[in-house]
N, C-alpha and C. Protein backbone atom coordinates (compact mmCIF):
# COMPACT_ATOMS: atom_id res chain seq x y z
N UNK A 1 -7.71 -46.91 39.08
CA UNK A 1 -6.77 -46.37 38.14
C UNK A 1 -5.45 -47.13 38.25
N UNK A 2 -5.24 -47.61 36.99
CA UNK A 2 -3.20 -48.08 36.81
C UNK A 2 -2.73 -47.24 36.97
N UNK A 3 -2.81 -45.94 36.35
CA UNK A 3 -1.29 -45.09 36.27
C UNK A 3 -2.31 -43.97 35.65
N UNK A 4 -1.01 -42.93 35.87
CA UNK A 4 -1.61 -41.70 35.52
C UNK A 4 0.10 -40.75 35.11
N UNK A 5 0.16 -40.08 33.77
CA UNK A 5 1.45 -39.94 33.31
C UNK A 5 1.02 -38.59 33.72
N UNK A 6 2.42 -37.37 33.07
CA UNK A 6 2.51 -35.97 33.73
C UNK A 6 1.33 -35.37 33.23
N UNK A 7 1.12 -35.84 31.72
CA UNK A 7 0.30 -34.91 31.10
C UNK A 7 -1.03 -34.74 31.22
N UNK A 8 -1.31 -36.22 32.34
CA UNK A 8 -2.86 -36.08 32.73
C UNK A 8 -4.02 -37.16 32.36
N UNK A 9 -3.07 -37.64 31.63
CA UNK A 9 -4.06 -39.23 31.07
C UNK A 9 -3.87 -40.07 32.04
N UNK A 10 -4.55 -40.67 32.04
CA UNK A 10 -4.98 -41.83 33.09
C UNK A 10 -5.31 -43.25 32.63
N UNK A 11 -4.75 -44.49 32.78
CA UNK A 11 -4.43 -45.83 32.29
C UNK A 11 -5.78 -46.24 33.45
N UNK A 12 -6.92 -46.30 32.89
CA UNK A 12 -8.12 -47.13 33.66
C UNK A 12 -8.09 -48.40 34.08
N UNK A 13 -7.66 -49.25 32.91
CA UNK A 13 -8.56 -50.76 32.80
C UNK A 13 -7.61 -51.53 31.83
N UNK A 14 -7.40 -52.63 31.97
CA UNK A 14 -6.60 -53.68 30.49
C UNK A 14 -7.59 -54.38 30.48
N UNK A 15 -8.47 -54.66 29.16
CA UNK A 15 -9.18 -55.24 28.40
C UNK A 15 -8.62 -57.10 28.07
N UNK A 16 -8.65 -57.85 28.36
CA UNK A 16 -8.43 -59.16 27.27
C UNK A 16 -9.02 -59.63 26.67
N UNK A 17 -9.39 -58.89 25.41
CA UNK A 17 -10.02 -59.10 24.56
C UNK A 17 -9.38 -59.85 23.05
N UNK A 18 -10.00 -60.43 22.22
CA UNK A 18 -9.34 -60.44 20.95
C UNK A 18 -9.65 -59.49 20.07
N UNK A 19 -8.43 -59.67 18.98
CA UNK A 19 -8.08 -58.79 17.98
C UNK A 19 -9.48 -58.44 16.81
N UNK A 20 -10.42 -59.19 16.89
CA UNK A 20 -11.70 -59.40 16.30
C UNK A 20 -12.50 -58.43 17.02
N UNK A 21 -12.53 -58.50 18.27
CA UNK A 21 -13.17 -57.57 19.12
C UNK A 21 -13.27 -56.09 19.40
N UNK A 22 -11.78 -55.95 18.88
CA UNK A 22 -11.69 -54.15 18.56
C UNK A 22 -12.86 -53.17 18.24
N UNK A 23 -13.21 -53.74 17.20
CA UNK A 23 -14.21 -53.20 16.71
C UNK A 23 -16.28 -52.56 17.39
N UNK A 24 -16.08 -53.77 18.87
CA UNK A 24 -16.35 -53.56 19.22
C UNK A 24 -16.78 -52.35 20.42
N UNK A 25 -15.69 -52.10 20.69
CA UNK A 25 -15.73 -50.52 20.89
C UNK A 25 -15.51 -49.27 20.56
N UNK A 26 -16.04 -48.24 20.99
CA UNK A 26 -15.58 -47.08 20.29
C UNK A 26 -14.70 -46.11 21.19
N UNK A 27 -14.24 -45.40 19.95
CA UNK A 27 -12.80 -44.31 20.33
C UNK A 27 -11.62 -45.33 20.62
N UNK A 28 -11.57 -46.28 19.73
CA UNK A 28 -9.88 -46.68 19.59
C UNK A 28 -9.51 -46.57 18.93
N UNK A 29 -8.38 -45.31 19.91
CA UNK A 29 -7.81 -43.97 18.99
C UNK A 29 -6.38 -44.50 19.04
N UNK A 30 -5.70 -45.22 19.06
CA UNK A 30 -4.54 -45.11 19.08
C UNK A 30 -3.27 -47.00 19.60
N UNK A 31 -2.81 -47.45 18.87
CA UNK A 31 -1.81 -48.33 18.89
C UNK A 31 -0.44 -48.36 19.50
N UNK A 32 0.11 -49.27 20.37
CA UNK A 32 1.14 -49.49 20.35
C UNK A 32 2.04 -50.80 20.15
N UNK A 33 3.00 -50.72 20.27
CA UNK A 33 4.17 -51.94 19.43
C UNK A 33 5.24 -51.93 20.67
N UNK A 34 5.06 -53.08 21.69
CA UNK A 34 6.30 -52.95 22.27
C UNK A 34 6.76 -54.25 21.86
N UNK A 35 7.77 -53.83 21.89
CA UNK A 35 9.23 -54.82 21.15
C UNK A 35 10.03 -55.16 21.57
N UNK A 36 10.39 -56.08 22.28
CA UNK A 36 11.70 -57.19 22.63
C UNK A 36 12.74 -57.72 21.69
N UNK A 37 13.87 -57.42 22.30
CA UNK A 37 14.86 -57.47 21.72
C UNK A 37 16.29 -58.28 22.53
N UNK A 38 16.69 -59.77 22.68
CA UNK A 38 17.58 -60.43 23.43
C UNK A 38 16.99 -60.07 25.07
N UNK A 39 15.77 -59.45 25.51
CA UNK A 39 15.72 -59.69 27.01
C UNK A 39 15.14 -57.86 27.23
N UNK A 40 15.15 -57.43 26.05
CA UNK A 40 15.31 -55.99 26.42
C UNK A 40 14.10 -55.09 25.77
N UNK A 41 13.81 -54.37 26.16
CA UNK A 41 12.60 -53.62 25.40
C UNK A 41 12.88 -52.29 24.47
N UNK A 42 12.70 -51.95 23.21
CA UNK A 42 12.78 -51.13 22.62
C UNK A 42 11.75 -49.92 22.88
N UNK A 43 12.74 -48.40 23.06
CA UNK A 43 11.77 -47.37 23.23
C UNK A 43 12.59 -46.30 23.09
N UNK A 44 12.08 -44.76 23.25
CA UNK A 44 12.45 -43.99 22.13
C UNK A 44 12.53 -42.56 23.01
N UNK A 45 13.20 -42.21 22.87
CA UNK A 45 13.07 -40.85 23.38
C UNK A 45 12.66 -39.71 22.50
N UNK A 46 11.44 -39.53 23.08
CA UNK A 46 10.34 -38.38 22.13
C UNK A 46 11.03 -37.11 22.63
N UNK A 47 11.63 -36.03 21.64
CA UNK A 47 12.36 -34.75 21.67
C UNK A 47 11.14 -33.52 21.91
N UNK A 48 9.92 -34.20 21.33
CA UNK A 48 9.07 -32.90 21.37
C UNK A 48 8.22 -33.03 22.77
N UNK A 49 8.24 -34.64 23.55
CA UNK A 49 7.69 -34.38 25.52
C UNK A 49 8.91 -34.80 26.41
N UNK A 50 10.12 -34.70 25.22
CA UNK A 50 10.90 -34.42 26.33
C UNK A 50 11.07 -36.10 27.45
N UNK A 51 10.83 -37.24 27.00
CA UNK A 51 10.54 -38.32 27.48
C UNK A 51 10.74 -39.21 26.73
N UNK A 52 11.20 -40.49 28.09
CA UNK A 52 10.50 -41.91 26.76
C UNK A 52 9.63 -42.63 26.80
N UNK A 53 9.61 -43.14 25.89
CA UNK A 53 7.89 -44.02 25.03
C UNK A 53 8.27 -44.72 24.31
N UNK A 54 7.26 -45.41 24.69
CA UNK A 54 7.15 -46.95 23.49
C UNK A 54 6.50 -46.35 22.20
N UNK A 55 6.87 -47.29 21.12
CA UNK A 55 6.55 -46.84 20.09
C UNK A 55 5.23 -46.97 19.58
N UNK A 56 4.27 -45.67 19.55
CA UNK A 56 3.00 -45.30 19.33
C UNK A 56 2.56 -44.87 18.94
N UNK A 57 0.88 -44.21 18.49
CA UNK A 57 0.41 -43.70 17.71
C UNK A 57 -0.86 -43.40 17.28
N UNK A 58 -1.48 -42.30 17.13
CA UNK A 58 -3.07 -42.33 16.77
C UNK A 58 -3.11 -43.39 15.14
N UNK A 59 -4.59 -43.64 15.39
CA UNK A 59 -4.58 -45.06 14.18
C UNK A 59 -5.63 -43.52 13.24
N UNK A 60 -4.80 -43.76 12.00
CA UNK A 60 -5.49 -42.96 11.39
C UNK A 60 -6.38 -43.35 10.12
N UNK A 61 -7.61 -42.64 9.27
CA UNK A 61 -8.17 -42.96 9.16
C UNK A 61 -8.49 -43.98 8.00
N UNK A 62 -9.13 -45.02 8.00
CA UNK A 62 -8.79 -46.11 7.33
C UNK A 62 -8.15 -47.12 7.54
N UNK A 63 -7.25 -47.15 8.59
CA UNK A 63 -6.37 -47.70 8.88
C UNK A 63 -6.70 -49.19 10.00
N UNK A 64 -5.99 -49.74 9.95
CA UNK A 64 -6.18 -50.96 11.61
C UNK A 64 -5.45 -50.99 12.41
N UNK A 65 -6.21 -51.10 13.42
CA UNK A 65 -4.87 -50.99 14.74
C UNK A 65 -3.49 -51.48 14.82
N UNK A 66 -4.06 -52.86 14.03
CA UNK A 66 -2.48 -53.40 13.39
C UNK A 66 -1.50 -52.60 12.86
N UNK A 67 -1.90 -52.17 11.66
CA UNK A 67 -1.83 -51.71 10.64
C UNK A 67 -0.79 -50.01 11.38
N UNK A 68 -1.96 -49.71 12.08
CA UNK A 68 -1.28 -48.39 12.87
C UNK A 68 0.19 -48.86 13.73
N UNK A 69 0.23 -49.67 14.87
CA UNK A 69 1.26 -50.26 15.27
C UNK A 69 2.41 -50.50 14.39
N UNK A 70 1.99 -51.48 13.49
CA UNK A 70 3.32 -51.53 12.72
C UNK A 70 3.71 -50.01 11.94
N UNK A 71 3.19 -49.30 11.62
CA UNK A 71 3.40 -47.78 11.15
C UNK A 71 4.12 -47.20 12.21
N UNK A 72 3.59 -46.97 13.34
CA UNK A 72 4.33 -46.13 13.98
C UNK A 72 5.12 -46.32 14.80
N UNK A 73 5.60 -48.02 14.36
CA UNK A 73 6.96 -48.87 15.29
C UNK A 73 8.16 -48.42 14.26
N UNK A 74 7.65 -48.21 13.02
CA UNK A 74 8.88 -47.94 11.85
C UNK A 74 8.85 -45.97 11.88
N UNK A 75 7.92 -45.73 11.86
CA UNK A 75 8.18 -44.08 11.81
C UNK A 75 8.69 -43.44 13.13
N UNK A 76 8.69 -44.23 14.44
CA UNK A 76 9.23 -43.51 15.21
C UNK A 76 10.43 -44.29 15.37
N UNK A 77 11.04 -45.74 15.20
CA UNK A 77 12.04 -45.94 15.28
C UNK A 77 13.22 -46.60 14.66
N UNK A 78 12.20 -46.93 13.15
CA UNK A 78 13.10 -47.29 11.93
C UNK A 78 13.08 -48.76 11.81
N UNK A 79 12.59 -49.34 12.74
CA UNK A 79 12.26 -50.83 12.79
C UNK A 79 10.64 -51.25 12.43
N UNK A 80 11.05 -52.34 11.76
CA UNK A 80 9.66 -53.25 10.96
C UNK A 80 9.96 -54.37 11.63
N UNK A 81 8.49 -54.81 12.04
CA UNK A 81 8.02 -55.90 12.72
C UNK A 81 6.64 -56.47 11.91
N UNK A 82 6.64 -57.60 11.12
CA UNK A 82 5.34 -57.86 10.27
C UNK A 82 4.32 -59.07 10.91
N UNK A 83 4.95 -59.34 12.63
CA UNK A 83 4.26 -60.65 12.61
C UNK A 83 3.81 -60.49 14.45
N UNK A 84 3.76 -58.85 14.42
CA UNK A 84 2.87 -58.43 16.06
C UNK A 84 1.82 -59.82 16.39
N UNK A 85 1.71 -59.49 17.98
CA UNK A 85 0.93 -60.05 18.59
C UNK A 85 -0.07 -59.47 19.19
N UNK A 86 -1.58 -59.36 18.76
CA UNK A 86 -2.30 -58.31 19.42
C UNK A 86 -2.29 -58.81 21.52
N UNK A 87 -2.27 -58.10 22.01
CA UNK A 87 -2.06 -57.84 23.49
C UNK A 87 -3.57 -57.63 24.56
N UNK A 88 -4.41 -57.07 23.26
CA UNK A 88 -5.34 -56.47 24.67
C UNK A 88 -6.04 -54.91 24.37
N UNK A 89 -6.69 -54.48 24.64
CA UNK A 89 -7.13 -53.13 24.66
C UNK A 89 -6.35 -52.22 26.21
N UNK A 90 -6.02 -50.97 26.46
CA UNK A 90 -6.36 -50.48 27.75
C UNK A 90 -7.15 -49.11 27.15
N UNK A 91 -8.45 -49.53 28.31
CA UNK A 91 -9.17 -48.22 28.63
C UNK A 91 -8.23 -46.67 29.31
N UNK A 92 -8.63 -45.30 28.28
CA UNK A 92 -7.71 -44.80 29.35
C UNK A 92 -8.99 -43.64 29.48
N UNK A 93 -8.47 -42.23 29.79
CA UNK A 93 -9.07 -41.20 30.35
C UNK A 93 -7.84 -40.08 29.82
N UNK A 94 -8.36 -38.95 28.69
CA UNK A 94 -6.95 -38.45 28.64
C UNK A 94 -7.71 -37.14 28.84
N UNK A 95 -6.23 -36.01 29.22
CA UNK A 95 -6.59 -34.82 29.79
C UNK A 95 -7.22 -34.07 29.95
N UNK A 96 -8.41 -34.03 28.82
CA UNK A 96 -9.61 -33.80 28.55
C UNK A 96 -10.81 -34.43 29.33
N UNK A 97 -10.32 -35.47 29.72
CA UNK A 97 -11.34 -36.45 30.34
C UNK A 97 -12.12 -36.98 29.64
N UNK A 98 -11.81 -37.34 28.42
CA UNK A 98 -12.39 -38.23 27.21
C UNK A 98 -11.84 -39.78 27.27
N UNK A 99 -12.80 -40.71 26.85
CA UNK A 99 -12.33 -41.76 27.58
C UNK A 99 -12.32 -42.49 25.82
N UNK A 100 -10.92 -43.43 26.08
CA UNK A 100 -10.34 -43.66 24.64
C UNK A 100 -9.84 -45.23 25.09
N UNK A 101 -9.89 -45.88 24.07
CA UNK A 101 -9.12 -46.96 23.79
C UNK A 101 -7.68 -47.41 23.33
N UNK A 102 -6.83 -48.12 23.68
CA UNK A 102 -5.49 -48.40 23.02
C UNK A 102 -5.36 -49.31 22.79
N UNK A 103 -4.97 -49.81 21.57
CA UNK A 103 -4.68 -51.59 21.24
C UNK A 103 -3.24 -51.41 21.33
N UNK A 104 -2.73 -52.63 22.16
CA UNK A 104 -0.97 -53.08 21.92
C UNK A 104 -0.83 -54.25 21.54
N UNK A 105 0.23 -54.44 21.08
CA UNK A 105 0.39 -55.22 20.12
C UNK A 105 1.90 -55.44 20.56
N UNK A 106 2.56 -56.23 20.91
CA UNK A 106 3.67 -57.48 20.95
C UNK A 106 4.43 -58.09 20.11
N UNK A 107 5.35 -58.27 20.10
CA UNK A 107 6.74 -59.09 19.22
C UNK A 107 8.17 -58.83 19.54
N UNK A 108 8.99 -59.38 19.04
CA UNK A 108 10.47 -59.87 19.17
C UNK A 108 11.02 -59.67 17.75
N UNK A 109 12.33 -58.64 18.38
CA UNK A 109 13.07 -59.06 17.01
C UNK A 109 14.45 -59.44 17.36
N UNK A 110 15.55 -60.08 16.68
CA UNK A 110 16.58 -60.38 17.11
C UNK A 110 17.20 -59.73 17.26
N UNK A 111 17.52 -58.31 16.61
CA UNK A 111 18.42 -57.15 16.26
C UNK A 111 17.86 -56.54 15.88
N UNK A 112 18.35 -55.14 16.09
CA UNK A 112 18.11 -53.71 16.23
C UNK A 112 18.29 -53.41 14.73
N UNK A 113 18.01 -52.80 13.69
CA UNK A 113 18.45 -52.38 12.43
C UNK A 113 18.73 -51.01 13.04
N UNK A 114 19.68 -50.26 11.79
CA UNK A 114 20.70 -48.61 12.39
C UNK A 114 19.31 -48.05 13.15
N UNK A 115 19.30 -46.65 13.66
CA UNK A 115 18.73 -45.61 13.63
C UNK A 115 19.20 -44.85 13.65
N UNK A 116 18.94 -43.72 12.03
CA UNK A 116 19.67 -42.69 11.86
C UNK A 116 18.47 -41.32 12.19
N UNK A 117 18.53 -40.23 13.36
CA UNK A 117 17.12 -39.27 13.02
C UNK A 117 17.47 -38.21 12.14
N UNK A 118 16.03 -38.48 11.82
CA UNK A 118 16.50 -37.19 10.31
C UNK A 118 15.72 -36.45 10.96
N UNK A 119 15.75 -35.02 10.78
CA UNK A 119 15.08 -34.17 11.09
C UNK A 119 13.62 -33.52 10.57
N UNK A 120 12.48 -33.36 12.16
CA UNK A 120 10.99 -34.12 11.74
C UNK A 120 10.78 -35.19 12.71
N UNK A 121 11.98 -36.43 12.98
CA UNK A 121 11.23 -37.39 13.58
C UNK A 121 11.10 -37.12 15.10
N UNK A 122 10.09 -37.74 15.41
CA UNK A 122 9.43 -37.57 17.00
C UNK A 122 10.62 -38.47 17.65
N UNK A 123 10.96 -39.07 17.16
CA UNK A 123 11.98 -39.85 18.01
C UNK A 123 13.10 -39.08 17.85
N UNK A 124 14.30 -38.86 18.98
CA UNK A 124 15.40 -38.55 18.90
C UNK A 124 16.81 -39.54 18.96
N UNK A 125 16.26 -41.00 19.90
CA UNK A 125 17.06 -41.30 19.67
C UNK A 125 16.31 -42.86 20.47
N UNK A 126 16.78 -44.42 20.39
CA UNK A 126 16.48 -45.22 20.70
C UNK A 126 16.87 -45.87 21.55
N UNK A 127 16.40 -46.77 22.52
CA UNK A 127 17.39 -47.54 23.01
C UNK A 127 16.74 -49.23 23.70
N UNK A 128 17.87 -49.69 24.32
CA UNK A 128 16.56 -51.56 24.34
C UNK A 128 17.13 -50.86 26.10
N UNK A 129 15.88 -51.16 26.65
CA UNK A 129 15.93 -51.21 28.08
C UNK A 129 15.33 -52.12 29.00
N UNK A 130 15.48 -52.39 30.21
CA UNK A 130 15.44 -53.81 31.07
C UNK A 130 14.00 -53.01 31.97
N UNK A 131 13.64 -52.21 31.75
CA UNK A 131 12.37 -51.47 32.66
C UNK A 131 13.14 -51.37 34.01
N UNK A 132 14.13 -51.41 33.98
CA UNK A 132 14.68 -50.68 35.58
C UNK A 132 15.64 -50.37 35.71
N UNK A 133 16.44 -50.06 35.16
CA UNK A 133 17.56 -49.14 34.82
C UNK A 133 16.98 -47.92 34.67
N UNK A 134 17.90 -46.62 35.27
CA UNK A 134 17.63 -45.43 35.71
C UNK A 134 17.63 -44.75 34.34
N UNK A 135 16.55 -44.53 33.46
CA UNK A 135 17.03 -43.91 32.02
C UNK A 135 16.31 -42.53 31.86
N UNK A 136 15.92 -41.81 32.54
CA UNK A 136 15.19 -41.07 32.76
C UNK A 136 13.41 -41.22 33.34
N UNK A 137 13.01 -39.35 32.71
CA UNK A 137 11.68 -40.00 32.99
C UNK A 137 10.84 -40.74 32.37
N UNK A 138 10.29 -41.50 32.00
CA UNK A 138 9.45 -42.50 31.37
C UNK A 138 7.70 -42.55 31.08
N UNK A 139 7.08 -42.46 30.14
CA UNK A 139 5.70 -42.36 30.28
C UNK A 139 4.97 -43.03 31.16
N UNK A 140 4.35 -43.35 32.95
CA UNK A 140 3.92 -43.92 33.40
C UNK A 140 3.06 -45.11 32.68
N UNK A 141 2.12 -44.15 32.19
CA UNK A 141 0.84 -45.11 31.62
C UNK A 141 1.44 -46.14 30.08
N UNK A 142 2.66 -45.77 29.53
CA UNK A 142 3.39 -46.47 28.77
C UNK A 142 3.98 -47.61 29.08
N UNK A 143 4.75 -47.34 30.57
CA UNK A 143 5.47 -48.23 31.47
C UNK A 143 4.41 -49.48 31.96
N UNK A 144 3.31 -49.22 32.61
CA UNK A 144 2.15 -49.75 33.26
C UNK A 144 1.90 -50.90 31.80
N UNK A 145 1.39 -50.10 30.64
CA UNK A 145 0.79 -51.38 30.00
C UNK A 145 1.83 -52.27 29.36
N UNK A 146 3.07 -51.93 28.77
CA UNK A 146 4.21 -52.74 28.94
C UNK A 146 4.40 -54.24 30.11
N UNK A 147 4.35 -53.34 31.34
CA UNK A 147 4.41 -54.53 32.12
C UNK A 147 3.15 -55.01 31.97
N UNK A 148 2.33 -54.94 31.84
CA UNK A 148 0.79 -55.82 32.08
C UNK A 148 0.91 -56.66 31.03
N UNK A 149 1.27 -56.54 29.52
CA UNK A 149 1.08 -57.50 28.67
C UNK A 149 2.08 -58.14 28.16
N UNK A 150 3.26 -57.12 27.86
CA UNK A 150 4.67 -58.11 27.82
C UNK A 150 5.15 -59.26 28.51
N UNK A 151 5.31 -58.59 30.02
CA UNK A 151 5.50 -59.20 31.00
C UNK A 151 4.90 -60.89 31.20
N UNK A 152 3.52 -60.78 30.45
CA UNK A 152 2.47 -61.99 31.11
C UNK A 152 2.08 -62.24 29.77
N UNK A 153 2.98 -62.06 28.52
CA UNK A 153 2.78 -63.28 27.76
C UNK A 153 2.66 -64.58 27.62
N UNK A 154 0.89 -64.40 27.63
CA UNK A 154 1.45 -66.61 27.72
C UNK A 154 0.54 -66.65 28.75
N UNK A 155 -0.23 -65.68 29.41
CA UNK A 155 -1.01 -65.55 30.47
C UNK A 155 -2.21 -64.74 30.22
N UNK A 156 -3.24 -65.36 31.02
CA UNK A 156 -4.51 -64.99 30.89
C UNK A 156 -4.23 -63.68 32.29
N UNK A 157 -4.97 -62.51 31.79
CA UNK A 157 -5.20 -61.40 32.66
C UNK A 157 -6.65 -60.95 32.78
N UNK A 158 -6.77 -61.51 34.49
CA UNK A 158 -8.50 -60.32 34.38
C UNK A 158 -8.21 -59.32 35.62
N UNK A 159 -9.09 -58.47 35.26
CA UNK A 159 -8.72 -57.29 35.92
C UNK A 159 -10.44 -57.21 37.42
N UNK A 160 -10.78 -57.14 38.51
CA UNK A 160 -11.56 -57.52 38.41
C UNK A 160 -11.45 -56.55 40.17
N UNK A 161 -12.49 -55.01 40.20
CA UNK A 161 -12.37 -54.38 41.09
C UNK A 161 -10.80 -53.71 41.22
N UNK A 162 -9.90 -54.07 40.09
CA UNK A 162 -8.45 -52.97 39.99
C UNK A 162 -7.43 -54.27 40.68
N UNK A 163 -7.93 -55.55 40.91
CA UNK A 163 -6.93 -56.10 41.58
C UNK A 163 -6.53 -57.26 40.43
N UNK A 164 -5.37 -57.52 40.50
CA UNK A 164 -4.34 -58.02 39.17
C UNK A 164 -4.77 -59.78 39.69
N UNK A 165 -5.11 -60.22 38.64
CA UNK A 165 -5.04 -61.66 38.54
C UNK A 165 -4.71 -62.68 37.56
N UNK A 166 -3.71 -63.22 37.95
CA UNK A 166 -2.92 -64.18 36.59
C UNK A 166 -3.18 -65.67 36.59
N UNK A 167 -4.03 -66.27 35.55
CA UNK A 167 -4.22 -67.72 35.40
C UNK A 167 -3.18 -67.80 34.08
N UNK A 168 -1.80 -68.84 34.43
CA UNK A 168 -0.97 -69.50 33.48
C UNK A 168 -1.56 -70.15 32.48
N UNK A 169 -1.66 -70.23 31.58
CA UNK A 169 -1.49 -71.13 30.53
C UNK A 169 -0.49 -72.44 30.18
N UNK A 170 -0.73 -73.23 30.47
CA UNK A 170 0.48 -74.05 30.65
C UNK A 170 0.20 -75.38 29.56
């Protein structure tokens, strides 16, 4: 196991797979969009767990994981990103003990556009953070795949018995 957040889900496995490959498994239920910004990562403080999170989302139906990512990078934090980088799958395990898939997805923007919350949004409020600065509590299993694929852009990741191994690309 990577990580395991309050609510009980559990971050299994990071996949390096391609974006073609999705399809190959089932129950990938859900996208994320982490976003760099001058050195810094964009994320959101969710009002209804009380926490922050990267910007995420069940992929709903019809939809592509892409497709979901960029949706719920603009509905939870008012920012559009049209030119993501798919990242990877992670296997997780959520409280139920149902075992689900997550595609993330990667990019950079130069600047922040406003964020105004209207009332309704899951987000309360935004901010770009360095992953270690004291900003509260933070979604573990959010935090975990952040660093695994942001971090090692540009790098091959296999995962192999839970122990981390990085071949550069150079």
């Amino acid at each position: 196991m990577l990580a395991q957040n309050k609510s009980g889900w559990k971050l299994l496995e990071y996949l390096n797979v391609s974006e073609d490959r999705i399809s190959d498994y089932e129950n990938v239920t859900g996208a994320f969009a982490v976003i760099k910004v001058k050195g810094r990562y964009l994320i959101g403080f969710n009002s209804w767990r009380q926490q922050w999170e990267f910007p995420a989302g069940g992929i709903e139906e019809g939809e592509t994981a892409r497709e979901a990512a960029m949706r719920e990078l603009f509905e939870e934090t008012h920012q559009a990103h049209e030119d993501l980088r798919f990242a990877g799958l992670f296997k997780v395990r959520d409280s139920r003990g149902i075992i689900k898939y997550q595609a993330v997805f990667t990019g950079e923007l130069s600047e922040l556009q406003p964020f105004i919350h209207y009332e309704g949004d899951e987000m309360e409020r935004i901010c770009l953070w360095d992953l270690k600065e004291d900003i509260g509590y933070v979604d573990e299993c959010d935090l975990k795949m952040v660093e695994m694929t942001a971090e090692n852009a540009g790098n091959v990741i296999y995962l192999t018995d839970m122990t981390l191994e990085i071949d550069r690309e150079d």
